[in-house]
N, C-alpha and C. Protein backbone atom coordinates (compact mmCIF):
# COMPACT_ATOMS: atom_id res chain seq x y z
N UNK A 1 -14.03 -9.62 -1.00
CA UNK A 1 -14.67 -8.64 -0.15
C UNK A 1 -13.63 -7.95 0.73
N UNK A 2 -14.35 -6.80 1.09
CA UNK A 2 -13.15 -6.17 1.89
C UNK A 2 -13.03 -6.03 3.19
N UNK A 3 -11.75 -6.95 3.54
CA UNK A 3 -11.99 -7.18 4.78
C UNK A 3 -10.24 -6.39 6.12
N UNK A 4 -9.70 -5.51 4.98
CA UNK A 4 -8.63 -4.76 5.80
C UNK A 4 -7.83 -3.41 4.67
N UNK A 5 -6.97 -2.83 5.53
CA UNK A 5 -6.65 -1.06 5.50
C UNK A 5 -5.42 -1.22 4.50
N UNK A 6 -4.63 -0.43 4.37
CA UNK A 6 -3.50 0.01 4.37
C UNK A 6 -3.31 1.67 4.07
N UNK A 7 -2.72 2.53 5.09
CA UNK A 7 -2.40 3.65 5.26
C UNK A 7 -1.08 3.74 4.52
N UNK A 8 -1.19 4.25 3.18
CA UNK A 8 -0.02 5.15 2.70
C UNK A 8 0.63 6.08 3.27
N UNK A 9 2.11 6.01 3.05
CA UNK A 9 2.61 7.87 2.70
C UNK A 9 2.98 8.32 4.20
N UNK A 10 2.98 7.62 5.12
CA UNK A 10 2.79 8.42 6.40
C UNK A 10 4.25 9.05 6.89
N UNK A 11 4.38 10.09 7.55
CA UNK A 11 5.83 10.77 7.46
C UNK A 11 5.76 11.26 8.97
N UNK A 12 5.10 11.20 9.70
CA UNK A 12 5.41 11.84 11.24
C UNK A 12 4.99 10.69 12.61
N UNK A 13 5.98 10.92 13.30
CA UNK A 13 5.18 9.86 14.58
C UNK A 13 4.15 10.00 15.21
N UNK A 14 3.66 11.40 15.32
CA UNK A 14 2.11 11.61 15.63
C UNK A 14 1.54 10.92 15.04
N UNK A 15 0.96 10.78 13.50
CA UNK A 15 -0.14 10.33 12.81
C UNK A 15 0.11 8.14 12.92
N UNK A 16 1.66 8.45 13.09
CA UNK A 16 2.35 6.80 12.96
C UNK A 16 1.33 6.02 14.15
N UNK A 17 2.14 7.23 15.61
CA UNK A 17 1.31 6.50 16.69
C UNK A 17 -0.07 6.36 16.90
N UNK A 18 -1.24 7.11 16.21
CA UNK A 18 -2.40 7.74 16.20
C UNK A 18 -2.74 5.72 15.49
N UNK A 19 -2.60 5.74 14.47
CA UNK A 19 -2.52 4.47 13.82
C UNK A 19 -2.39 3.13 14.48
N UNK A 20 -1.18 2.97 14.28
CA UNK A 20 -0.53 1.96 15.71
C UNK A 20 -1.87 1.81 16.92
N UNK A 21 -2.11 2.92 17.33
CA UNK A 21 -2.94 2.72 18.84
C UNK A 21 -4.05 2.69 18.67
N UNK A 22 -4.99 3.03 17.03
CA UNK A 22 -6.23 3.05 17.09
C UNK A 22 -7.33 1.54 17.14
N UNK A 23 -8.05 1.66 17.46
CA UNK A 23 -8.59 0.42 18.11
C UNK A 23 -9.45 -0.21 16.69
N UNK A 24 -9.14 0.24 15.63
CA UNK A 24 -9.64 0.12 14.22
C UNK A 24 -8.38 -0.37 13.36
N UNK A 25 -7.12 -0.24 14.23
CA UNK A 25 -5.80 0.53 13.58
C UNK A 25 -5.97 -0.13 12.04
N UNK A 26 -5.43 0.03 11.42
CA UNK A 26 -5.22 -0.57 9.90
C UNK A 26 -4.21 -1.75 9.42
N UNK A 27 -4.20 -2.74 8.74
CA UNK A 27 -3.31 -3.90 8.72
C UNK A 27 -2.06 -3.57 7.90
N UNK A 28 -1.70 -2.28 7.69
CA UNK A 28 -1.00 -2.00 6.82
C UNK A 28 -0.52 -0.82 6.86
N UNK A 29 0.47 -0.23 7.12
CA UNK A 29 1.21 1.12 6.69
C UNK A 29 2.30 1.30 5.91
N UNK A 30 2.38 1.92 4.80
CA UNK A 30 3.28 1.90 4.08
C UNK A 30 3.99 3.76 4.07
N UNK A 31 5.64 3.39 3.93
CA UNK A 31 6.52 4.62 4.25
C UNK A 31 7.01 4.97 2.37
N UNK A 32 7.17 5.68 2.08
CA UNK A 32 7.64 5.89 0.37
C UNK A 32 8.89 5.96 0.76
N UNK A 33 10.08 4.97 0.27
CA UNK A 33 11.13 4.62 0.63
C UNK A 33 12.46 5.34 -0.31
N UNK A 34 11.96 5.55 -1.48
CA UNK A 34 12.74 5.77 -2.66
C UNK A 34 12.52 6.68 -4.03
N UNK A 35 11.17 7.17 -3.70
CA UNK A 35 10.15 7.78 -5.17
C UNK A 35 10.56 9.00 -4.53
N UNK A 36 11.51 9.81 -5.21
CA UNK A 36 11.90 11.42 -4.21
C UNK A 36 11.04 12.35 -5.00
N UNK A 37 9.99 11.90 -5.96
CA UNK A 37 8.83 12.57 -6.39
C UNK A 37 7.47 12.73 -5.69
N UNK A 38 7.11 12.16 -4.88
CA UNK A 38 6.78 12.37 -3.59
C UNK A 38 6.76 12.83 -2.78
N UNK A 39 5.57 14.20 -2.90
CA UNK A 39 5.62 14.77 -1.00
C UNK A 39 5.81 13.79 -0.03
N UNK A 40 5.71 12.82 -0.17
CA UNK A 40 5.38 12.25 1.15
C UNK A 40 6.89 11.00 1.36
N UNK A 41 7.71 11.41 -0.15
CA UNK A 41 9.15 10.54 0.10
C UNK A 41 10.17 10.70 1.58
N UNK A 42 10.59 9.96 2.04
CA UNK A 42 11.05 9.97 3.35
C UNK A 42 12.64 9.53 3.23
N UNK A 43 13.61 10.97 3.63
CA UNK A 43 15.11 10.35 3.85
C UNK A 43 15.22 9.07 4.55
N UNK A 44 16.62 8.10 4.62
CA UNK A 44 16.76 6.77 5.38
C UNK A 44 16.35 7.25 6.58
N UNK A 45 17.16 8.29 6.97
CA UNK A 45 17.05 8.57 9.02
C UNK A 45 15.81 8.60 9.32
N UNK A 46 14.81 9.13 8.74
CA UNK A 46 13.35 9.37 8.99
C UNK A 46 12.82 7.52 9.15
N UNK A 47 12.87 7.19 7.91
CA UNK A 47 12.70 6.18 8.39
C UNK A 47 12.85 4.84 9.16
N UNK A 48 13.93 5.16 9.49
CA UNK A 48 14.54 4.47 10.82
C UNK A 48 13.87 4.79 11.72
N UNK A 49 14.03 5.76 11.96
CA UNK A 49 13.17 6.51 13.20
C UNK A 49 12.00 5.84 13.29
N UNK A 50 10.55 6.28 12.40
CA UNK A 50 9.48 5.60 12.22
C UNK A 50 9.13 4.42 12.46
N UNK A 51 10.19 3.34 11.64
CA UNK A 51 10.31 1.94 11.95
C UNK A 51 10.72 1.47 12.97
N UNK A 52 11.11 2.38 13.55
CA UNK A 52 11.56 1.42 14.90
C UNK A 52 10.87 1.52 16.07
N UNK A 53 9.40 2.16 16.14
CA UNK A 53 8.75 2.41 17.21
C UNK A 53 8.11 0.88 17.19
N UNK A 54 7.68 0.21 18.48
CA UNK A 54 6.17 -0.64 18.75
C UNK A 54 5.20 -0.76 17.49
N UNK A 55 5.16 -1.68 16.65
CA UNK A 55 4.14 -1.43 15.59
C UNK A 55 3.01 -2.16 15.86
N UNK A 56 3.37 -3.02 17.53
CA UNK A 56 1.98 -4.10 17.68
C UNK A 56 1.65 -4.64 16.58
N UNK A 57 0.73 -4.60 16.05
CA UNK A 57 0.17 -6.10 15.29
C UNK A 57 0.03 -5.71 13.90
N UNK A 58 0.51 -4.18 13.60
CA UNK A 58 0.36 -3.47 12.23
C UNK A 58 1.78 -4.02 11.37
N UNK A 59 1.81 -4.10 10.01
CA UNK A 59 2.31 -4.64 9.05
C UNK A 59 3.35 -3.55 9.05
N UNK A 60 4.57 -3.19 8.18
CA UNK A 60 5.26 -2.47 7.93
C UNK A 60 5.51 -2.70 6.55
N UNK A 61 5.27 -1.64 5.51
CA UNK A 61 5.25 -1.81 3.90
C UNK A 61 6.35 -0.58 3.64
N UNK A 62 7.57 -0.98 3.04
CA UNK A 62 8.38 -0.14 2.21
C UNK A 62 8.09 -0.16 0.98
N UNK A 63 7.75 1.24 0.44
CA UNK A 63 7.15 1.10 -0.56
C UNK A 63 8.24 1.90 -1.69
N UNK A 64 8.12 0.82 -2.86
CA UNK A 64 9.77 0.77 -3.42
C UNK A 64 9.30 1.01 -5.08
N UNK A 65 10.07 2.03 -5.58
CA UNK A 65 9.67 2.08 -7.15
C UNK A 65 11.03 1.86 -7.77
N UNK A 66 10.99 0.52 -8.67
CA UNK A 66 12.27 -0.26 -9.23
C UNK A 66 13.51 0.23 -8.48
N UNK A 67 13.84 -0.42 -7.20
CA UNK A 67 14.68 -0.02 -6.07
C UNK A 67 16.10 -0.43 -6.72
N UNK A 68 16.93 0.28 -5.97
CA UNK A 68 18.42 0.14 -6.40
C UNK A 68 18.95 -0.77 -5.50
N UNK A 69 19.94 -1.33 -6.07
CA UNK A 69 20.84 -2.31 -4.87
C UNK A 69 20.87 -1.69 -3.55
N UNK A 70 21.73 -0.38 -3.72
CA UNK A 70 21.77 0.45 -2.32
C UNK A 70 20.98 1.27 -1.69
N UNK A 71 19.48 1.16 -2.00
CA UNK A 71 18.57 1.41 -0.78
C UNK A 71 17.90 0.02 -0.36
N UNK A 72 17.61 -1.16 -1.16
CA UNK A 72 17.80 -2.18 -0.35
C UNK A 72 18.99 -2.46 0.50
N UNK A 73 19.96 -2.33 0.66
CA UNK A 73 20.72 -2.43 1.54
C UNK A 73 20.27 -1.39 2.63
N UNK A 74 20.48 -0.37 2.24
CA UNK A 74 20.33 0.82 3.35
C UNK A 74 19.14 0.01 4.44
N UNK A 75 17.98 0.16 3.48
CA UNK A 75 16.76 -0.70 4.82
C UNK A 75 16.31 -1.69 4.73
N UNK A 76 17.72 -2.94 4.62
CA UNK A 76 17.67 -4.46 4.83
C UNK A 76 17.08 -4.18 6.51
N UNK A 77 17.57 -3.78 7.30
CA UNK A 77 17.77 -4.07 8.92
C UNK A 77 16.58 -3.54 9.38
N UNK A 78 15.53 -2.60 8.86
CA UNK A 78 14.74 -1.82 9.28
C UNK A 78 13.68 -2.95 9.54
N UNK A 79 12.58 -2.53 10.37
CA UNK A 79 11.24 -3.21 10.87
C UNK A 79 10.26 -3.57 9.68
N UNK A 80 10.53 -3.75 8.19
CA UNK A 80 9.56 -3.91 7.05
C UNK A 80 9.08 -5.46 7.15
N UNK A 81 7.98 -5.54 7.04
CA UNK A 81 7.07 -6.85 6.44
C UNK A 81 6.88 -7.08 5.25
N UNK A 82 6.71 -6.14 4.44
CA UNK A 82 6.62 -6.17 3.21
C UNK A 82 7.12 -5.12 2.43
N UNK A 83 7.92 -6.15 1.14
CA UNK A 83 8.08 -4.57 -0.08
C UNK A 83 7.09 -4.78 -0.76
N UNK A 84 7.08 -3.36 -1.24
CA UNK A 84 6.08 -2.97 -2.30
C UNK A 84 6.20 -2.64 -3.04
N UNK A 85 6.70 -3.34 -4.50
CA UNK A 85 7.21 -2.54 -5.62
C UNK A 85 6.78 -2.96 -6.95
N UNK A 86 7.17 -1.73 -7.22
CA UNK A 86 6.74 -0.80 -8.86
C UNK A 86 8.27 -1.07 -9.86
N UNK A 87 7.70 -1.18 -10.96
CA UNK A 87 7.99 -1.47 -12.02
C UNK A 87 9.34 -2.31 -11.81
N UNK A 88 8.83 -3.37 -11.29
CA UNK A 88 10.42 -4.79 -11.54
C UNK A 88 10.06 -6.16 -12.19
N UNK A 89 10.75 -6.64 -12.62
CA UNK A 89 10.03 -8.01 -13.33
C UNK A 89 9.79 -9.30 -12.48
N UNK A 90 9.10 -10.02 -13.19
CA UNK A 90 9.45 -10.82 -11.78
C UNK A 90 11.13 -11.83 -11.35
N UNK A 91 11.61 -11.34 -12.63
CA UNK A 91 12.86 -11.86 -11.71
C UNK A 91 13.64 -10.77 -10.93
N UNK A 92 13.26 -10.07 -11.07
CA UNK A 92 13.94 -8.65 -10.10
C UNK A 92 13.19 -9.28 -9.09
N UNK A 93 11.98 -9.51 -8.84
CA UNK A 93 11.73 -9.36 -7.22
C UNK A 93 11.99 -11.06 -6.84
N UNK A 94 11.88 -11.95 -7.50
CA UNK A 94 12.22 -13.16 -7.54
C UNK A 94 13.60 -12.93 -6.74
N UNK A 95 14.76 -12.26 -6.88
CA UNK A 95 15.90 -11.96 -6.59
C UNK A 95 15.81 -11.22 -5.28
N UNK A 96 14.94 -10.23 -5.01
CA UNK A 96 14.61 -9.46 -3.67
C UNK A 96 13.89 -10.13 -2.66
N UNK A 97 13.14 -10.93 -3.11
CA UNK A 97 12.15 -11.34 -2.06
C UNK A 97 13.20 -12.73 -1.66
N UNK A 98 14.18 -13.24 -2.22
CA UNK A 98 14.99 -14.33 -1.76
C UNK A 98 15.96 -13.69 -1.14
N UNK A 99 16.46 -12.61 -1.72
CA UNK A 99 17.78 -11.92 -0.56
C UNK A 99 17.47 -11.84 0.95
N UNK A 100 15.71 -10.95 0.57
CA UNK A 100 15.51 -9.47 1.60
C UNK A 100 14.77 -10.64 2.40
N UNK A 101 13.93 -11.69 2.34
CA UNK A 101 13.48 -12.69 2.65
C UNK A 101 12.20 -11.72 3.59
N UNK A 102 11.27 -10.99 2.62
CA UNK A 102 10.55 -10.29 2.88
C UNK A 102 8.99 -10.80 2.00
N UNK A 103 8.08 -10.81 2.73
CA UNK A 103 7.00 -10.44 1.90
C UNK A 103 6.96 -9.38 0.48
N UNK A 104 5.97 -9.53 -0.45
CA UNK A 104 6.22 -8.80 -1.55
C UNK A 104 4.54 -8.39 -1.88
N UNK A 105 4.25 -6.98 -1.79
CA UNK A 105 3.53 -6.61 -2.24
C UNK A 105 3.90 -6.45 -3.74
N UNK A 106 3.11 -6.92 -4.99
CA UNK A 106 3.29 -6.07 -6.52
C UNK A 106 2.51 -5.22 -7.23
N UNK A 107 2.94 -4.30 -7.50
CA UNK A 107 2.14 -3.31 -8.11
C UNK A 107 2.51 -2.83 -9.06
N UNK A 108 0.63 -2.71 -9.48
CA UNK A 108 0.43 -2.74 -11.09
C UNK A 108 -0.23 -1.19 -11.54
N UNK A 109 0.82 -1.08 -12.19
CA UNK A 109 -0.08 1.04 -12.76
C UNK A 109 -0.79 0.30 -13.92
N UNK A 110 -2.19 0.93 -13.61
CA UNK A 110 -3.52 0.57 -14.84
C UNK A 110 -3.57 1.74 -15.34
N UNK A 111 -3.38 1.44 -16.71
CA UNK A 111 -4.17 2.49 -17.34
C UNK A 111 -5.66 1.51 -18.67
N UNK A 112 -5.58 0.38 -18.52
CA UNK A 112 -6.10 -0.77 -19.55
C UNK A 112 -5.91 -1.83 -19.34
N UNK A 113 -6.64 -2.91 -19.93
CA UNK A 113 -6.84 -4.15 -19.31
C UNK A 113 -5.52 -5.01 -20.01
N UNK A 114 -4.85 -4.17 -20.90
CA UNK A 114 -3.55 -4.80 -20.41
C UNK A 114 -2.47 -4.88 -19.36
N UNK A 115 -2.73 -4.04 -19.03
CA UNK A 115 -1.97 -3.65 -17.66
C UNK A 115 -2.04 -4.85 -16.61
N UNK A 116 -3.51 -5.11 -17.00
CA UNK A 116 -4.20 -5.56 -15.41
C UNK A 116 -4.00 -7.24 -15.72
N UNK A 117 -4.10 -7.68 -17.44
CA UNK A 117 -3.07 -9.18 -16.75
C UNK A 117 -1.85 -9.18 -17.16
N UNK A 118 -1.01 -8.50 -16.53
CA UNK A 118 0.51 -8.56 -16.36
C UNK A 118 0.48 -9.85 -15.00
N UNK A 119 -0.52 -9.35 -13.79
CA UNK A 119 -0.59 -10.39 -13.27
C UNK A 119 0.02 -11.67 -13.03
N UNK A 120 -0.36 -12.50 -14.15
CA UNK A 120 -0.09 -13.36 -14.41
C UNK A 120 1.31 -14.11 -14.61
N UNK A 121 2.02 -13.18 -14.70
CA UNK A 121 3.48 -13.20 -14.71
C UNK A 121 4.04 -13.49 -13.46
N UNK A 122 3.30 -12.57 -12.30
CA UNK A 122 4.11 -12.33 -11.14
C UNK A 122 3.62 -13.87 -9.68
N UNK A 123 2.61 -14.00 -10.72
CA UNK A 123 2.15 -15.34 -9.56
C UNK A 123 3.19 -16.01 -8.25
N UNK A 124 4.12 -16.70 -8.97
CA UNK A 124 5.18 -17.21 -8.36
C UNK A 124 6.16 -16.33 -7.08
N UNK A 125 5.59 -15.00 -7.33
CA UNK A 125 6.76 -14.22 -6.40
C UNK A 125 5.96 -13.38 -5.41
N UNK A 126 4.27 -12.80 -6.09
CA UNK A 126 3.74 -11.79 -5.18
C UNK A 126 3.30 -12.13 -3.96
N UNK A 127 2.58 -11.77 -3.25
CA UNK A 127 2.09 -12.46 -1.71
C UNK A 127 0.63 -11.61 -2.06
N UNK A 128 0.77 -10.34 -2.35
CA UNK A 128 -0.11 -9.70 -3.00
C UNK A 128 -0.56 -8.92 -4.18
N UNK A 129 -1.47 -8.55 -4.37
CA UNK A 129 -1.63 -7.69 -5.83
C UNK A 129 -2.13 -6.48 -5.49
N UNK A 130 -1.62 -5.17 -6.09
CA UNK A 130 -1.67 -3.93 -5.93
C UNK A 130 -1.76 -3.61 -7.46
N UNK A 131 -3.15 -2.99 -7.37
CA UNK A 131 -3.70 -2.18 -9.01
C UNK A 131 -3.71 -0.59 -8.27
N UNK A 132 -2.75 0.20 -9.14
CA UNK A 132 -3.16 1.22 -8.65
C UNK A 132 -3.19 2.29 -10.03
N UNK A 133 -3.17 3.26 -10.02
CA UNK A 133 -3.04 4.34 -10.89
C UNK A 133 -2.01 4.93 -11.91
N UNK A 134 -1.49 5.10 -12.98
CA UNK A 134 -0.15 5.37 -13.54
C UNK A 134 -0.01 6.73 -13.10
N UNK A 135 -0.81 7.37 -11.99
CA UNK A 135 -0.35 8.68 -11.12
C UNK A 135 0.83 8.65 -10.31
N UNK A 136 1.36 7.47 -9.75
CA UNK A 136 2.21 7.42 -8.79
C UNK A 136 1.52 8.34 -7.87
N UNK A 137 2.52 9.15 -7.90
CA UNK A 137 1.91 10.34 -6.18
C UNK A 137 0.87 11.17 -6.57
N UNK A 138 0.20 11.55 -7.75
CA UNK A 138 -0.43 12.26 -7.74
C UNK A 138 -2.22 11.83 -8.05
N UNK A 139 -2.38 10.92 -7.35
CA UNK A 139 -3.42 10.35 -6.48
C UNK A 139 -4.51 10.50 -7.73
N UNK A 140 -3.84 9.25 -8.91
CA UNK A 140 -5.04 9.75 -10.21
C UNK A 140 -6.18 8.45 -9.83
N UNK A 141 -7.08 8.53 -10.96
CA UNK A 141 -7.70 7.46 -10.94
C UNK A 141 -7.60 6.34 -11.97
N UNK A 142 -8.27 4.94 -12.01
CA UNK A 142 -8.24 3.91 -12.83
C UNK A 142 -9.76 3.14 -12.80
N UNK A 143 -10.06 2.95 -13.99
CA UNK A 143 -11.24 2.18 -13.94
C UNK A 143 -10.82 0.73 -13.76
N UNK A 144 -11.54 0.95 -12.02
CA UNK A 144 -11.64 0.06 -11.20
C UNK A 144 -12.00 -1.48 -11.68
N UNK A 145 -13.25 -1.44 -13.06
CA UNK A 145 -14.14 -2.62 -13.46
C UNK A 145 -12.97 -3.34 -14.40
N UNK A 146 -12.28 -3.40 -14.43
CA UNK A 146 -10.91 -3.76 -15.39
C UNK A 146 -10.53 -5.09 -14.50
N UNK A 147 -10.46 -4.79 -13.08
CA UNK A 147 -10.26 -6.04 -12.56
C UNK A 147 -11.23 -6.96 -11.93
N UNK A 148 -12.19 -6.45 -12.37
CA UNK A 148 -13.61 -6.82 -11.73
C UNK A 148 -14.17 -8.66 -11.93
N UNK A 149 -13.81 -8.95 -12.85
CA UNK A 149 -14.12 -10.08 -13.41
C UNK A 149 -13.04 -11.40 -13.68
N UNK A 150 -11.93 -10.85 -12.86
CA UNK A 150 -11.02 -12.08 -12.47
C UNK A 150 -11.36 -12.63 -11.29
N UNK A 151 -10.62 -13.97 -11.21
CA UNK A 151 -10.27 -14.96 -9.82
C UNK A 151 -9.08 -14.70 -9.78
N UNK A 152 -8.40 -13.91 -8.82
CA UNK A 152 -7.44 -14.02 -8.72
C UNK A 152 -6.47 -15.32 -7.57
N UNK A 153 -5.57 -15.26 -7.35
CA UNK A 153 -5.33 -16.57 -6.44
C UNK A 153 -4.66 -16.07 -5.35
N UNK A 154 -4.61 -14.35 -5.08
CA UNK A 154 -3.89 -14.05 -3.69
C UNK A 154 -4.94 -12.65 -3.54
N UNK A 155 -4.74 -12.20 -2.06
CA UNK A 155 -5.73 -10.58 -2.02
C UNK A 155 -4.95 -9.82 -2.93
N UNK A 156 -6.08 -9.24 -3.33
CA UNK A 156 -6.03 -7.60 -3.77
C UNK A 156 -5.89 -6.66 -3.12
N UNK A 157 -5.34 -5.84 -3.45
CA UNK A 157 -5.28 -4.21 -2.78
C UNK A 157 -5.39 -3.62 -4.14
N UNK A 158 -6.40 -2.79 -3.20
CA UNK A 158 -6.88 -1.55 -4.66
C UNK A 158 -6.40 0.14 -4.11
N UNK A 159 -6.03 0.47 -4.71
CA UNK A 159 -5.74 1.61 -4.75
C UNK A 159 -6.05 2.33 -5.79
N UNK A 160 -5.62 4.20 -5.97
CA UNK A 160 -5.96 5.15 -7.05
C UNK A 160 -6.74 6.18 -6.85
N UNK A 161 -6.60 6.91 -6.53
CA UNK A 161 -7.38 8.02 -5.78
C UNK A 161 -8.83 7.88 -5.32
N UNK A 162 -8.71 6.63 -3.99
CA UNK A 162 -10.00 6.27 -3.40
C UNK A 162 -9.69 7.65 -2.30
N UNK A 163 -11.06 8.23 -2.10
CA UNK A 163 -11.60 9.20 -0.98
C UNK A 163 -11.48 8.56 0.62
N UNK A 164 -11.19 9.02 1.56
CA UNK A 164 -11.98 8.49 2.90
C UNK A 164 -13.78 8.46 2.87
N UNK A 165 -14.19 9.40 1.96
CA UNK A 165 -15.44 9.33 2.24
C UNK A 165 -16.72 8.84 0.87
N UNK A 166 -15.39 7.75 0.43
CA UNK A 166 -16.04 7.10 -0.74
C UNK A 166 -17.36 5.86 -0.16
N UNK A 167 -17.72 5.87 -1.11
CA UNK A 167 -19.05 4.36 -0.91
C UNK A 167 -17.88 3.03 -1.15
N UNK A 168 -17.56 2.88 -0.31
CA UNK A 168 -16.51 1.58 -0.75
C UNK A 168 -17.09 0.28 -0.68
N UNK A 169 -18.71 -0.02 -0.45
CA UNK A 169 -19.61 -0.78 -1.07
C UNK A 169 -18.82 -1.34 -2.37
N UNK A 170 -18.83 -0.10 -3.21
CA UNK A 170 -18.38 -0.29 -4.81
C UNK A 170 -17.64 -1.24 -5.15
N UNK A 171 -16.31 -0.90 -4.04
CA UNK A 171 -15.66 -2.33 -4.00
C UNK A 171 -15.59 -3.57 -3.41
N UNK A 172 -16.72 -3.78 -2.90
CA UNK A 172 -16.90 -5.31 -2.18
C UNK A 172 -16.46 -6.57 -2.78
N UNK A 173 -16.68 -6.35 -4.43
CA UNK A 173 -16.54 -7.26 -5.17
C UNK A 173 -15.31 -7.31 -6.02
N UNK A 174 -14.61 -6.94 -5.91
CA UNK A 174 -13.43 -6.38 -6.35
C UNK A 174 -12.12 -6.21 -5.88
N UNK A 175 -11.78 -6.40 -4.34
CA UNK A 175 -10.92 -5.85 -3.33
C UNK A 175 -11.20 -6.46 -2.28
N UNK A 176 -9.91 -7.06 -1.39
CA UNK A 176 -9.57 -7.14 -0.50
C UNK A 176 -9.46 -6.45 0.69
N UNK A 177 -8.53 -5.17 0.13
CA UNK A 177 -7.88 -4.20 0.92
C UNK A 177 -7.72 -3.14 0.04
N UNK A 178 -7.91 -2.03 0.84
CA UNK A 178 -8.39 -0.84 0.25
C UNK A 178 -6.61 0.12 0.89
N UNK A 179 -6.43 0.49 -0.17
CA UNK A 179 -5.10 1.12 -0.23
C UNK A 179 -5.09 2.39 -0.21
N UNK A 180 -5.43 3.48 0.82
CA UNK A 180 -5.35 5.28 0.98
C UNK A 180 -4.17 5.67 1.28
N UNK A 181 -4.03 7.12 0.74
CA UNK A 181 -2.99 7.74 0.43
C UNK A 181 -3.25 9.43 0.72
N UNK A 182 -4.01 9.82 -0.09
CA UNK A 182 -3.98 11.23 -0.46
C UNK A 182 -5.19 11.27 -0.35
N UNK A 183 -6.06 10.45 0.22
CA UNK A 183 -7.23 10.52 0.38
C UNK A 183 -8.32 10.72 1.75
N UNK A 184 -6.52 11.00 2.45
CA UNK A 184 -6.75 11.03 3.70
C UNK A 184 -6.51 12.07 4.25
N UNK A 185 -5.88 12.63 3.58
CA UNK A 185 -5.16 14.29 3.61
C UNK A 185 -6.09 15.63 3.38
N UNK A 186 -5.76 16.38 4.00
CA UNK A 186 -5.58 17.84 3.28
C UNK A 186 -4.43 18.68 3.58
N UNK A 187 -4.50 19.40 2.49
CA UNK A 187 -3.43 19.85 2.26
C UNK A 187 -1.98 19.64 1.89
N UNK A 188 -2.27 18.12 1.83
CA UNK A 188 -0.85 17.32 1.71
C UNK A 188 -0.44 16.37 3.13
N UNK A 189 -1.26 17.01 3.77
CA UNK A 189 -0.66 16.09 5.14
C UNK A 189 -2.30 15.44 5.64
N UNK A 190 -1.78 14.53 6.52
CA UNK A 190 -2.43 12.99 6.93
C UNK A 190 -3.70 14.05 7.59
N UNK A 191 -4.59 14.16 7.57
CA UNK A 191 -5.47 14.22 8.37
C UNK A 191 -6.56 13.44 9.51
N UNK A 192 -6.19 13.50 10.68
CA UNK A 192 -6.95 12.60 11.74
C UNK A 192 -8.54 12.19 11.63
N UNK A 193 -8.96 13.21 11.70
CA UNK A 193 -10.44 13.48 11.30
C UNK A 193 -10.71 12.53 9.90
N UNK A 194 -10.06 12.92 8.59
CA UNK A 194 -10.53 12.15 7.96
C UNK A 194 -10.50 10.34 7.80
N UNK A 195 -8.86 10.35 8.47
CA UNK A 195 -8.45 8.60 8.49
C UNK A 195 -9.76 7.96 9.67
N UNK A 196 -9.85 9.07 10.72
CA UNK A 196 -11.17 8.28 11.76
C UNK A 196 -12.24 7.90 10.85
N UNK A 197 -12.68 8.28 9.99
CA UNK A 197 -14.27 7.94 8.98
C UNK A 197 -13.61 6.80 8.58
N UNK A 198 -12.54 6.95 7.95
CA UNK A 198 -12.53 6.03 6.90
C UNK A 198 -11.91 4.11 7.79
N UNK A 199 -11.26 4.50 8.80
CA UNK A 199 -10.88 3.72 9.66
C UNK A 199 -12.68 2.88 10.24
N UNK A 200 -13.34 3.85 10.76
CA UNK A 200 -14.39 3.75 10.70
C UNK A 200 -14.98 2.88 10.31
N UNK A 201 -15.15 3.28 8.81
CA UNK A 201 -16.11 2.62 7.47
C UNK A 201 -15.29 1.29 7.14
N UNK A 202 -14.29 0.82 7.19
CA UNK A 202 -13.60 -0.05 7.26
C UNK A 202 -13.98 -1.05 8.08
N UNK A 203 -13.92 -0.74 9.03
CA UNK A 203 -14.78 -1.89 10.20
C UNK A 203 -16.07 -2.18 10.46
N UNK A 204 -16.72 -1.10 9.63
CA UNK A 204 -18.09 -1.71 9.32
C UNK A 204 -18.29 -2.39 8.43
N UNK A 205 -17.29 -2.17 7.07
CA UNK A 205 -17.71 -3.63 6.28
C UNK A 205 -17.01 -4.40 7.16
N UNK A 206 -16.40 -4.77 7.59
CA UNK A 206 -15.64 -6.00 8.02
C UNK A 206 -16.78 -6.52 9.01
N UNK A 207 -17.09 -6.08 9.56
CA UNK A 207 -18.42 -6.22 10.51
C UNK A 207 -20.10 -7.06 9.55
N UNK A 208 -20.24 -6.30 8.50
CA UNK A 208 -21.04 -6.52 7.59
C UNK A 208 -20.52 -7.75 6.76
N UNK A 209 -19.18 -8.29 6.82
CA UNK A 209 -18.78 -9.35 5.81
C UNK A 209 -18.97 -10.54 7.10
């Protein structure tokens, strides 16, 4: 059941601090560290910057697609709780998560229910599981019911072009943590108005669980 946030993609200290201070805030923000296919990819300096404000009790997620030696280095020192990465095996992150001595989000692009027990592989190294879309940034979708009918043995985070103003009922049974991105936006950038609903609706299931 779903019982917490994570805010993708975020690129300015307005929307950072808006987050941080909201009384809903979300357990999770993640910065795009390395995917320069990404509106929402962020030079090192930016994210220094970002990371180094007060995060109070919010998580910090670098979010990493098969990272190179030298941007793990670059933001070994930075404020991250967790990486989050795309396409590494598990001895790649087996190797990162012992260096960087970081939490490890893993994530899985679905396009089929093979995809979805790769899983099984990563047991030993993930902290979490991330199903998301083979869109990367361009906020596609995945049939969600693919993971519907496992036990898994750590939370989920679901992601894939979920709305702020979806019935996320849908996923009660399915998800942990609900992973927005582009769903929070218009126009490409973070919108307040919409993260308030969905920040919102978030704490009412949690309220309802």
């Amino acid at each position: 059941m779903i019982n917490d946030c994570k805010i993708c993609g975020v690129t300015d200290l307005k929307t950072l601090n808006y987050l941080i201070d909201h009384p809903f805030a979300p357990k999770f923000i993640g910065f795009i560290c390395n995917y320069k296919k990404s509106s929402r990819f962020l030079e090192i300096e930016k994210i220094k910057e970002l990371t180094s404000i007060n995060k109070k009790n919010v998580k910090f997620v670098a979010v990493l697609v098969k990272p190179s030696d030298e941007i793990l280095e670059k933001i070994k020192d930075f404020n991250f709780d967790y990486y989050q990465l795309y396409d590494c095996s598990p001895l790649e992150i087996k190797s990162i998560k012992d260096k960087y001595k970081k939490k490890i989000i893993t994530a899985f692009t679905v396009q089929n229910f093979n995809d979805v027990k790769k899983y099984i592989f990563y047991k030993d190294v993930a902290d979490i599981y991330l199903f998301d879309s083979k869109g990367y940034e361009k906020s596609r979708s995945f049939d969600h019911s693919l993971i519907k009918n496992i036990k898994f043995d750590k939370d989920v985070m679901l992601a894939g072009n979920i709305k702020f103003n979806d019935d996320l009922d849908k996923f009660q049974k399915i998800a942990d943590i609900i992973d927005i991105s582009g769903g929070v936006e218009t126009s490409g950038f973070k919108d307040i108005s919409k993260i308030e609903i969905f920040l919102k609706r978030i704490k009412d299931l949690k309220n309802e669980n």
